[in-house]
N, C-alpha and C. Protein backbone atom coordinates (compact mmCIF):
# COMPACT_ATOMS: atom_id res chain seq x y z
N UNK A 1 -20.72 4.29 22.74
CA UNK A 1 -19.91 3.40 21.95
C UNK A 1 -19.06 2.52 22.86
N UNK A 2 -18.83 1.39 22.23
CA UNK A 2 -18.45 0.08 23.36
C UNK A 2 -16.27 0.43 22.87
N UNK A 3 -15.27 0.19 23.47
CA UNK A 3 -14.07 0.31 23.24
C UNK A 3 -13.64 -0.55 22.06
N UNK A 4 -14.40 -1.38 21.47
CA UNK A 4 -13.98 -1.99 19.91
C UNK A 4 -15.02 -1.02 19.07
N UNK A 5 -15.70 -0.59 19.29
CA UNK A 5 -16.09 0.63 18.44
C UNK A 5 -15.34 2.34 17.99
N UNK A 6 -14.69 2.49 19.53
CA UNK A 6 -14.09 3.28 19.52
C UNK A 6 -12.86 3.38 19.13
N UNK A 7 -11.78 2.22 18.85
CA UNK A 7 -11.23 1.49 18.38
C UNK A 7 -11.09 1.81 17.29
N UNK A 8 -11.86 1.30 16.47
CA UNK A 8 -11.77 1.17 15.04
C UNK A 8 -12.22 2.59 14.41
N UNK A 9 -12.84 3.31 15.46
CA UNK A 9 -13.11 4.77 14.70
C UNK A 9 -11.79 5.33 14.88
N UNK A 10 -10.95 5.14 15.78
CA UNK A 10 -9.89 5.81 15.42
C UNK A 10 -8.45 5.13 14.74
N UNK A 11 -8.78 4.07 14.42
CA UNK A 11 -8.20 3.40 13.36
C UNK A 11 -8.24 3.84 11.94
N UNK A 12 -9.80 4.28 11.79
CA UNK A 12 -10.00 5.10 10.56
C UNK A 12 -9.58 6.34 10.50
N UNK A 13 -9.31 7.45 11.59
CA UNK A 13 -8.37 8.59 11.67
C UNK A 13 -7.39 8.81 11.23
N UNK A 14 -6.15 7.10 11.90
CA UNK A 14 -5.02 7.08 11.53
C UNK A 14 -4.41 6.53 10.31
N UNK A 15 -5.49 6.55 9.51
CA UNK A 15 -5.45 5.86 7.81
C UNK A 15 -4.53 7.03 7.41
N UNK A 16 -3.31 6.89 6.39
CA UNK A 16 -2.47 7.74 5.81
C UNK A 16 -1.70 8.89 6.91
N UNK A 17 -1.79 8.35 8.41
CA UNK A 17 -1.09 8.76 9.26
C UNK A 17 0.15 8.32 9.47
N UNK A 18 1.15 8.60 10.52
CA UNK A 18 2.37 8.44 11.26
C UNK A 18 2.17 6.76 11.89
N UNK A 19 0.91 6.62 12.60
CA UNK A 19 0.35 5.64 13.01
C UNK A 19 0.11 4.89 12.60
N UNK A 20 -0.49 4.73 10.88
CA UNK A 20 -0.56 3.79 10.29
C UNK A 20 0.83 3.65 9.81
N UNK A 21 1.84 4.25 9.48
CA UNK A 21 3.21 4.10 8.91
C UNK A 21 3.41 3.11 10.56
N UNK A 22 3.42 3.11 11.21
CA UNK A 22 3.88 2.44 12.23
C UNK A 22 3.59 0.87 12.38
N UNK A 23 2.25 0.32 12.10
CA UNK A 23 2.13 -0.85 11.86
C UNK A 23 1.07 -0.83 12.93
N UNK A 24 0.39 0.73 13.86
CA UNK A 24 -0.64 0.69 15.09
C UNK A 24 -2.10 0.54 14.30
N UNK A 25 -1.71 -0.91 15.41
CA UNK A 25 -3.91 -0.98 14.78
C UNK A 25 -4.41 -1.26 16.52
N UNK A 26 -5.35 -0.07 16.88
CA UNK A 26 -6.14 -0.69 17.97
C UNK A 26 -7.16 -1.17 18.32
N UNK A 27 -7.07 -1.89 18.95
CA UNK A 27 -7.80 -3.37 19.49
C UNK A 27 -9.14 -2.78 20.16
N UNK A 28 -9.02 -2.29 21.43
CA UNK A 28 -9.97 -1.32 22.04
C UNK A 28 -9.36 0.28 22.40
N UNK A 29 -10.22 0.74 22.95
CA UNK A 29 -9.73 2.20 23.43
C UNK A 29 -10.88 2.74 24.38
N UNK A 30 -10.66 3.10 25.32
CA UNK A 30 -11.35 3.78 26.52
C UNK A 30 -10.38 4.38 27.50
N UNK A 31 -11.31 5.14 28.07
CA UNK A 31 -10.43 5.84 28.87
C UNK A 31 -9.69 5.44 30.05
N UNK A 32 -9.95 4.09 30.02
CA UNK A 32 -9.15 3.11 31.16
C UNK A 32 -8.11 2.23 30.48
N UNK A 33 -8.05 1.91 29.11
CA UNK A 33 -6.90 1.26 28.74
C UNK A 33 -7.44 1.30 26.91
N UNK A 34 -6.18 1.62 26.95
CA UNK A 34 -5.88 1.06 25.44
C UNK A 34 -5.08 0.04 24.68
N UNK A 35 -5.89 -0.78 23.59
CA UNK A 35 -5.25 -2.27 23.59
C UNK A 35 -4.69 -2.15 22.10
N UNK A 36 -3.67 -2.69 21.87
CA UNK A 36 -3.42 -2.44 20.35
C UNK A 36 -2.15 -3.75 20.09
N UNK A 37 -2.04 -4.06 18.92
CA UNK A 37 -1.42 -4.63 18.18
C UNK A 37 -0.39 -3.70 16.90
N UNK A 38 1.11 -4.06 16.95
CA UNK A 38 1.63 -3.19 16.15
C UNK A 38 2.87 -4.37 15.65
N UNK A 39 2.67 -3.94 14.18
CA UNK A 39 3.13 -5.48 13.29
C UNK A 39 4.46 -4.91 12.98
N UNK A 40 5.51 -4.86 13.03
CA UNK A 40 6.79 -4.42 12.70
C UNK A 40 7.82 -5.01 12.10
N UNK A 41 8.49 -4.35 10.86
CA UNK A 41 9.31 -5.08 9.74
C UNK A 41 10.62 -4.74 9.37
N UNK A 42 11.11 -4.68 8.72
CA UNK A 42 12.72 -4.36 8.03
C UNK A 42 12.45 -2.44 8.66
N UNK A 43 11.50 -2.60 7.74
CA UNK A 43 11.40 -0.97 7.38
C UNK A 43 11.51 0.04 9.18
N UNK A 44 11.11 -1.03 10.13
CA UNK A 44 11.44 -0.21 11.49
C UNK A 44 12.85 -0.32 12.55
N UNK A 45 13.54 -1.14 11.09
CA UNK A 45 14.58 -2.01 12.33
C UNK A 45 15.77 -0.52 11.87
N UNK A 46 16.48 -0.65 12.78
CA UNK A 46 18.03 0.01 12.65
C UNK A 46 19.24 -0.91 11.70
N UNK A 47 20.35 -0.37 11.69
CA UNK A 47 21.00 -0.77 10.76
C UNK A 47 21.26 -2.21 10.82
N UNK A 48 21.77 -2.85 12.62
CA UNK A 48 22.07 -3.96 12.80
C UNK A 48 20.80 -4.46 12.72
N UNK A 49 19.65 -4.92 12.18
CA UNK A 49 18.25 -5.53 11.93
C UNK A 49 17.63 -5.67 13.29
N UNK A 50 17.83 -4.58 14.57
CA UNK A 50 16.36 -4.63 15.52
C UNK A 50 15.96 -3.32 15.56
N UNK A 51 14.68 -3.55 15.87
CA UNK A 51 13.89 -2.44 16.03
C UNK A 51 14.03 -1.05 16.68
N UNK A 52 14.03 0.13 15.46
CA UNK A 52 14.58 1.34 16.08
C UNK A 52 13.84 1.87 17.75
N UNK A 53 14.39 2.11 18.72
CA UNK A 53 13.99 2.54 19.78
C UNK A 53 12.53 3.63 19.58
N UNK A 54 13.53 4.88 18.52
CA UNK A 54 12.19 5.32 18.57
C UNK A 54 10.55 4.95 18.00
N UNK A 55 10.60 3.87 17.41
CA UNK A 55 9.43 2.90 17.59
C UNK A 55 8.75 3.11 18.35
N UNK A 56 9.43 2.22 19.15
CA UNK A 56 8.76 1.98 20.15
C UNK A 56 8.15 3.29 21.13
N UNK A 57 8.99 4.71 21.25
CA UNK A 57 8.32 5.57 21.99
C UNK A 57 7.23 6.31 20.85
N UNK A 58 7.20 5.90 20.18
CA UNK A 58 6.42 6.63 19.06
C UNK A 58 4.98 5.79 19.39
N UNK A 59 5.09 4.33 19.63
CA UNK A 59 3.99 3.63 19.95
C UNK A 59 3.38 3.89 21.25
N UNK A 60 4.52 4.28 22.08
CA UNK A 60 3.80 4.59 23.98
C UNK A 60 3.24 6.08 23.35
N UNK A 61 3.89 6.79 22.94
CA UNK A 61 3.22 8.10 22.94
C UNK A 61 1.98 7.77 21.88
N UNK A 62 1.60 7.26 20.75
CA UNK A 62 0.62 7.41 20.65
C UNK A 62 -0.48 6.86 21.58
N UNK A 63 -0.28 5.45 22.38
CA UNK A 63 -1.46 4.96 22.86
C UNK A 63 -1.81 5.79 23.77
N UNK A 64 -0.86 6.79 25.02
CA UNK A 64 -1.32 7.18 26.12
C UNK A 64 -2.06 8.39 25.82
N UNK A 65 -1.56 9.04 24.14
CA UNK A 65 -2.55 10.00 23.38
C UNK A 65 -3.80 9.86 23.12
N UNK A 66 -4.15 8.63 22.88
CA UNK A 66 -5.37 7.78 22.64
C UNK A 66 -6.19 7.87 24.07
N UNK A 67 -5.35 7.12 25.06
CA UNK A 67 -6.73 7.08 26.04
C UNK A 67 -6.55 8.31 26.56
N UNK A 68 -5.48 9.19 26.96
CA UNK A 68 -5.96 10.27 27.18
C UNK A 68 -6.89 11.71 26.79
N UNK A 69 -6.69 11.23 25.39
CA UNK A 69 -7.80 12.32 25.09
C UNK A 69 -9.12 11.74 24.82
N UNK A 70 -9.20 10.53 24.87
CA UNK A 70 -10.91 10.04 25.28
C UNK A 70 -11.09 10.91 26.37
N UNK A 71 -10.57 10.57 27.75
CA UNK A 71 -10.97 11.64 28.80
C UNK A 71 -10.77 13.03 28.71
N UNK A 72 -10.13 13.27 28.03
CA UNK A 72 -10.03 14.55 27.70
C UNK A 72 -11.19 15.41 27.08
N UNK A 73 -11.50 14.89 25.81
CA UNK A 73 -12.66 15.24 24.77
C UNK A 73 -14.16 15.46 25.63
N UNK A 74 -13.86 14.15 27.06
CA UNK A 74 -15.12 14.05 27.52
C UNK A 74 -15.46 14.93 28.40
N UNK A 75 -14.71 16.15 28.51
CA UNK A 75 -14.50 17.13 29.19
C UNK A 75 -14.43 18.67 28.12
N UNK A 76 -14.36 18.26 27.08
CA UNK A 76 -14.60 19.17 26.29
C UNK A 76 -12.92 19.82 26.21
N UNK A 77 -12.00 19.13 26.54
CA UNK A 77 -10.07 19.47 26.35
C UNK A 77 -10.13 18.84 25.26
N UNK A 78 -8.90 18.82 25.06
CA UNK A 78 -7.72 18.48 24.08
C UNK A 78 -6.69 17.77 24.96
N UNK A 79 -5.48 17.18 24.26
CA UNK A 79 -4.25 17.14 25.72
C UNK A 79 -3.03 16.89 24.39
N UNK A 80 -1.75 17.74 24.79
CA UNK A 80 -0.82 16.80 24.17
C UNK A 80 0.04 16.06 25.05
N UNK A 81 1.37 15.85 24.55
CA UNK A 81 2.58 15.30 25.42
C UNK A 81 3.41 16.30 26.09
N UNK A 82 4.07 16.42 27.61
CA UNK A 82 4.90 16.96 27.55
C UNK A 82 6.08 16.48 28.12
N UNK A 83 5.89 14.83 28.32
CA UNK A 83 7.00 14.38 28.38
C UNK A 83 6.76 12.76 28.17
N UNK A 84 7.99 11.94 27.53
CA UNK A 84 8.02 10.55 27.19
C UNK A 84 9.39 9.58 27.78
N UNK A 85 9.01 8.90 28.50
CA UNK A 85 10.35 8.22 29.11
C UNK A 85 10.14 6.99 28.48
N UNK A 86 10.94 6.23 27.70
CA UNK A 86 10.51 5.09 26.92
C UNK A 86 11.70 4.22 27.64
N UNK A 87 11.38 3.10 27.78
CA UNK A 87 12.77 2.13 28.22
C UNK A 87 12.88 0.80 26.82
N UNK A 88 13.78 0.41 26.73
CA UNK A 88 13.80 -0.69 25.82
C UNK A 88 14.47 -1.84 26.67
N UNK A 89 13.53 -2.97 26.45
CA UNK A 89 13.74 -4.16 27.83
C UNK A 89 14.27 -4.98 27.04
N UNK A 90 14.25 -5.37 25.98
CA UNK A 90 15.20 -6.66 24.91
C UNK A 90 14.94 -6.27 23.81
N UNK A 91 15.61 -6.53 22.78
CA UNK A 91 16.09 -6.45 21.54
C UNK A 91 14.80 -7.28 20.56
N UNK A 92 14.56 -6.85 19.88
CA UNK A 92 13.42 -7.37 18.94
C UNK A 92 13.58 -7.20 17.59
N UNK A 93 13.15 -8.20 16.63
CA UNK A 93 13.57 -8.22 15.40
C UNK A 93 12.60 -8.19 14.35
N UNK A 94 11.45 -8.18 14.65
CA UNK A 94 9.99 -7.88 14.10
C UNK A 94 9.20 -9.17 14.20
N UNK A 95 8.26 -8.61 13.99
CA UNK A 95 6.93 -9.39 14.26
C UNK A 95 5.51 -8.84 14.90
N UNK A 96 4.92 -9.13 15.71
CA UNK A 96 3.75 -8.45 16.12
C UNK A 96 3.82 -8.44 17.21
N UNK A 97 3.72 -7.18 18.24
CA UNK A 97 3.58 -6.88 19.26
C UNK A 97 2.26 -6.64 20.02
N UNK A 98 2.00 -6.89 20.94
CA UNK A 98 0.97 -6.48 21.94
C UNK A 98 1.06 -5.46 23.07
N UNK A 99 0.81 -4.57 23.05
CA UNK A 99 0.38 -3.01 23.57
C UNK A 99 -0.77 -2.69 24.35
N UNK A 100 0.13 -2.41 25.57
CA UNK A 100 -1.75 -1.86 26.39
C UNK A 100 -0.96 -0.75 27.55
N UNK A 101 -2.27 0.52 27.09
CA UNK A 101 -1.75 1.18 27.90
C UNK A 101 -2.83 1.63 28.86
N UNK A 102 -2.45 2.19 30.40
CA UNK A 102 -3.12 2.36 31.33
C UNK A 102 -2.95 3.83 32.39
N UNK A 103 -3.84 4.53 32.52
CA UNK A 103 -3.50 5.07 33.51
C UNK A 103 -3.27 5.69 35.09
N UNK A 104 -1.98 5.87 34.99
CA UNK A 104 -1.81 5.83 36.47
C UNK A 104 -2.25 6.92 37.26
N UNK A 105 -2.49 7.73 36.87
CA UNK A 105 -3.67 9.58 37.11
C UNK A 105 -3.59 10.09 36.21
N UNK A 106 -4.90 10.81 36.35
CA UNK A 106 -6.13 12.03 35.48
C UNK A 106 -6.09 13.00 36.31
N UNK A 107 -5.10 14.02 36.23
CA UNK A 107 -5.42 15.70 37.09
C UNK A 107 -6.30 16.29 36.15
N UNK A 108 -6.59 16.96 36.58
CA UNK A 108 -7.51 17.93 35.89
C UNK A 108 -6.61 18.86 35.09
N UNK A 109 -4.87 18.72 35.01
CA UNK A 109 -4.47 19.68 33.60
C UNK A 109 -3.27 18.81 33.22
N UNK A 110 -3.20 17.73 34.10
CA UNK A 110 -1.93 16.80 33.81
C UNK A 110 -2.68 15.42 33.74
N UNK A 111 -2.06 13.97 32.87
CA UNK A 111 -2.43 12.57 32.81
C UNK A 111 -1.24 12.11 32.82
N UNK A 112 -0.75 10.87 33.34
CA UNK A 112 0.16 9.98 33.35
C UNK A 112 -0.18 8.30 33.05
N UNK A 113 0.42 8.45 31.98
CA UNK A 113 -0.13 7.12 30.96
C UNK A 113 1.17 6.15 31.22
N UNK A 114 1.27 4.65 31.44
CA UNK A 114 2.05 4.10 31.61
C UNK A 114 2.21 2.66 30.20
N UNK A 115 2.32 2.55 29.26
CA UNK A 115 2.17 1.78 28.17
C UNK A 115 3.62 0.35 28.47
N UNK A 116 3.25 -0.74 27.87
CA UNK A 116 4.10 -1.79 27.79
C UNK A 116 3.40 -2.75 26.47
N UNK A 117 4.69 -3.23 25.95
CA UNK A 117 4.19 -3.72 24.61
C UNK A 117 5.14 -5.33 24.79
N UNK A 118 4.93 -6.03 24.88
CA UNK A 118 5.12 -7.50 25.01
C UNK A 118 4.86 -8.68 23.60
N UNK A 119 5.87 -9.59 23.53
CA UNK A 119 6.10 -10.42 22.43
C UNK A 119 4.94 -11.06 22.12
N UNK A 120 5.06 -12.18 21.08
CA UNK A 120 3.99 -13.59 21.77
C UNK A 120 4.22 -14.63 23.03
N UNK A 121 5.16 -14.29 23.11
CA UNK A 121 5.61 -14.93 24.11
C UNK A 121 5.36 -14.26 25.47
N UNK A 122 5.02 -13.30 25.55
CA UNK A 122 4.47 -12.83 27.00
C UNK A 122 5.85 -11.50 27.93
N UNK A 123 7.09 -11.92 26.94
CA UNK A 123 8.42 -11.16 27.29
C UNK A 123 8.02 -9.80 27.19
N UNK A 124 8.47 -9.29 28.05
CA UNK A 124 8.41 -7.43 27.97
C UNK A 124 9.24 -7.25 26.76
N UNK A 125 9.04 -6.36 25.82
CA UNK A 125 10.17 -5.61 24.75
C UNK A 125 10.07 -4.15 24.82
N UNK A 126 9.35 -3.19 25.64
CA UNK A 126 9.58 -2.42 25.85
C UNK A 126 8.51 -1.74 26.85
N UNK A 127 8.46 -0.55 27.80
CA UNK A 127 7.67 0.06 28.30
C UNK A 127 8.12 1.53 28.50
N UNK A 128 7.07 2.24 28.48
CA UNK A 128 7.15 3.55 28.57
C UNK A 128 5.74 4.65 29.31
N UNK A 129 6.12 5.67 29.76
CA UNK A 129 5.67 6.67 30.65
C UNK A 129 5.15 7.97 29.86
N UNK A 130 4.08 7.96 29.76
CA UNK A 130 4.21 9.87 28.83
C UNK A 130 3.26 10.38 29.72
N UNK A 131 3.52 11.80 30.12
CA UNK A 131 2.78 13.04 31.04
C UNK A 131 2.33 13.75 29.89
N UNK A 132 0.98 13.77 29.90
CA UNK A 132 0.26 14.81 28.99
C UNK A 132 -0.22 16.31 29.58
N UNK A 133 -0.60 17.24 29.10
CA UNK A 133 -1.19 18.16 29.38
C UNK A 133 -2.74 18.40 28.64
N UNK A 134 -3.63 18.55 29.85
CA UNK A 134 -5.07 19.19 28.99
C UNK A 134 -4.96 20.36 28.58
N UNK A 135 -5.44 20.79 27.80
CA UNK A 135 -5.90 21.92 26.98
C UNK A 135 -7.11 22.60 27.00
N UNK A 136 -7.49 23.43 27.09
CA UNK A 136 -8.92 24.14 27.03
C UNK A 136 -9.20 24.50 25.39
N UNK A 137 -10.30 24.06 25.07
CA UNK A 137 -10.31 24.19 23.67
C UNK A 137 -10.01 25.75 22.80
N UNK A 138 -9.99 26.75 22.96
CA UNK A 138 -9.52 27.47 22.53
C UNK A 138 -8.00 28.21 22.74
N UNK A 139 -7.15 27.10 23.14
CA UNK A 139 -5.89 26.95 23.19
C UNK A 139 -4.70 26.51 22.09
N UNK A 140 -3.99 28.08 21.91
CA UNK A 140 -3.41 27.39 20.46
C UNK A 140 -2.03 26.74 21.05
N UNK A 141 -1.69 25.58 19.42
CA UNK A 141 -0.40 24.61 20.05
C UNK A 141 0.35 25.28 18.07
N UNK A 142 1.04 26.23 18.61
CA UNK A 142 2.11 26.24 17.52
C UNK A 142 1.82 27.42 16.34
N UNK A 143 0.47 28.12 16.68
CA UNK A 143 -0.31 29.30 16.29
C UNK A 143 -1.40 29.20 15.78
N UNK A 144 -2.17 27.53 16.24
CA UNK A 144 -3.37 27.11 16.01
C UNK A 144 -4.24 26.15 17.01
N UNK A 145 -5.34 26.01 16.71
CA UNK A 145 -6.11 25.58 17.49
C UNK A 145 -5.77 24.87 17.12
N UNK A 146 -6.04 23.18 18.30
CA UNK A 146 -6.22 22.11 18.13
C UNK A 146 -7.46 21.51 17.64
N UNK A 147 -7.42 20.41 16.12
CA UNK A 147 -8.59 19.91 16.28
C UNK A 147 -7.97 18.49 15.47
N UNK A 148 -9.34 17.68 15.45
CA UNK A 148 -8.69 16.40 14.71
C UNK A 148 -9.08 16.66 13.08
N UNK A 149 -7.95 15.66 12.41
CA UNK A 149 -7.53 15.93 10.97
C UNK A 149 -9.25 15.65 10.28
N UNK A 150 -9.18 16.76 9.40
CA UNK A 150 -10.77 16.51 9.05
C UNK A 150 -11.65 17.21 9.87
N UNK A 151 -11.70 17.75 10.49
CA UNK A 151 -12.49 17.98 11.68
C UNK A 151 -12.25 19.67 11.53
C-alpha cells in the first residue's frame, strides 16, 4: 500500500475517535513521515479564544503514534507513548493546520518522533517530541492486550 492509501485506512479507524473529535485527517502515513491536516474551531480554543495547548500535544502524540506503529506492526510490536514534550511557538485562533511528523530514531524498544504543525502561512504554531516504547505482542497495557479498535 502506497502512504495515501495508508492514510486513509487509518482515517477510517479514527471515525468516532479522539482523533476525529480533533479535526486529524491524514494526508499520508509511512514509516518515514506522517502528513496530516487538522481543521480547528471555537470548540478547541481556551477561554481567551486560542487554541488549547493540549491540542496541539494531542495532535504530536497522535501523529508520532501513527508512524510509529507502522514500523512497529511491521515487526509484529505494538508501541505506546512514554513521553511528550510539546512546545507552543505562537498563539493561534483556528483554522487549518499542516502537520508532519518525522523520525529522528527507531531502537529496537524505543522511537523518537519529532512532529511540527505550521499555519498557511508557513509560521511554526507549534512542535513537539514523543518517545514511544515497542511492545511485544503479548504484552498487556492496563490488564489487556493491545489491539486495534475492531480488531
Amino acid at each position: 500500500m502506497n502512504p495515501t492509501e495508508i492514510a486513509a485506512n487509518i482515517n477510517e479507524l479514527h471515525k468516532g475517535t479522539f482523533a476525529e473529535r480533533l479535526g486529524l485527517v491524514l494526508i499520508e502515513a509511512s514509516r518515514d513521515a506522517v502528513i496530516a491536516k487538522v481543521t480547528l474551531g471555537p470548540e478547541h480554543c481556551q477561554p481567551m479564544g486560542i487554541v488549547h495547548g493540549g491540542v496541539y500535544a494531542s495532535v504530536v502524540e497522535s501523529l508520532a503514534s501513527v508512524g510509529a506503529s507502522i514500523d512497529a506492526m511491521s515487526k509484529g510490536k505494538h508501541v505506546v507513548g512514554l513521553d511528550n514534550h510539546t512546545s507552543f511557538v505562537r498563539a493561534f485562533r483556528g483554522g487549518t493546520l499542516d502537520a508532519r511528523a518525522t523520525p529522528i530514531t527507531r531502537g529496537s524498544r524505543t522511537q523518537l518522533w519529532e512532529v511540527t504543525l505550521v499555519n498557511a502561512d508557513g509560521a511554526v504554531i507549534a512542535t513537539g517530541r514523543v518517545r514511544l516504547l515497542a511492545l511485544d505482542p503479548e504484552a498487556e497495557v492496563s490488564g489487556e492486550k493491545l489491539s486495534l479498535r475492531g480488531g
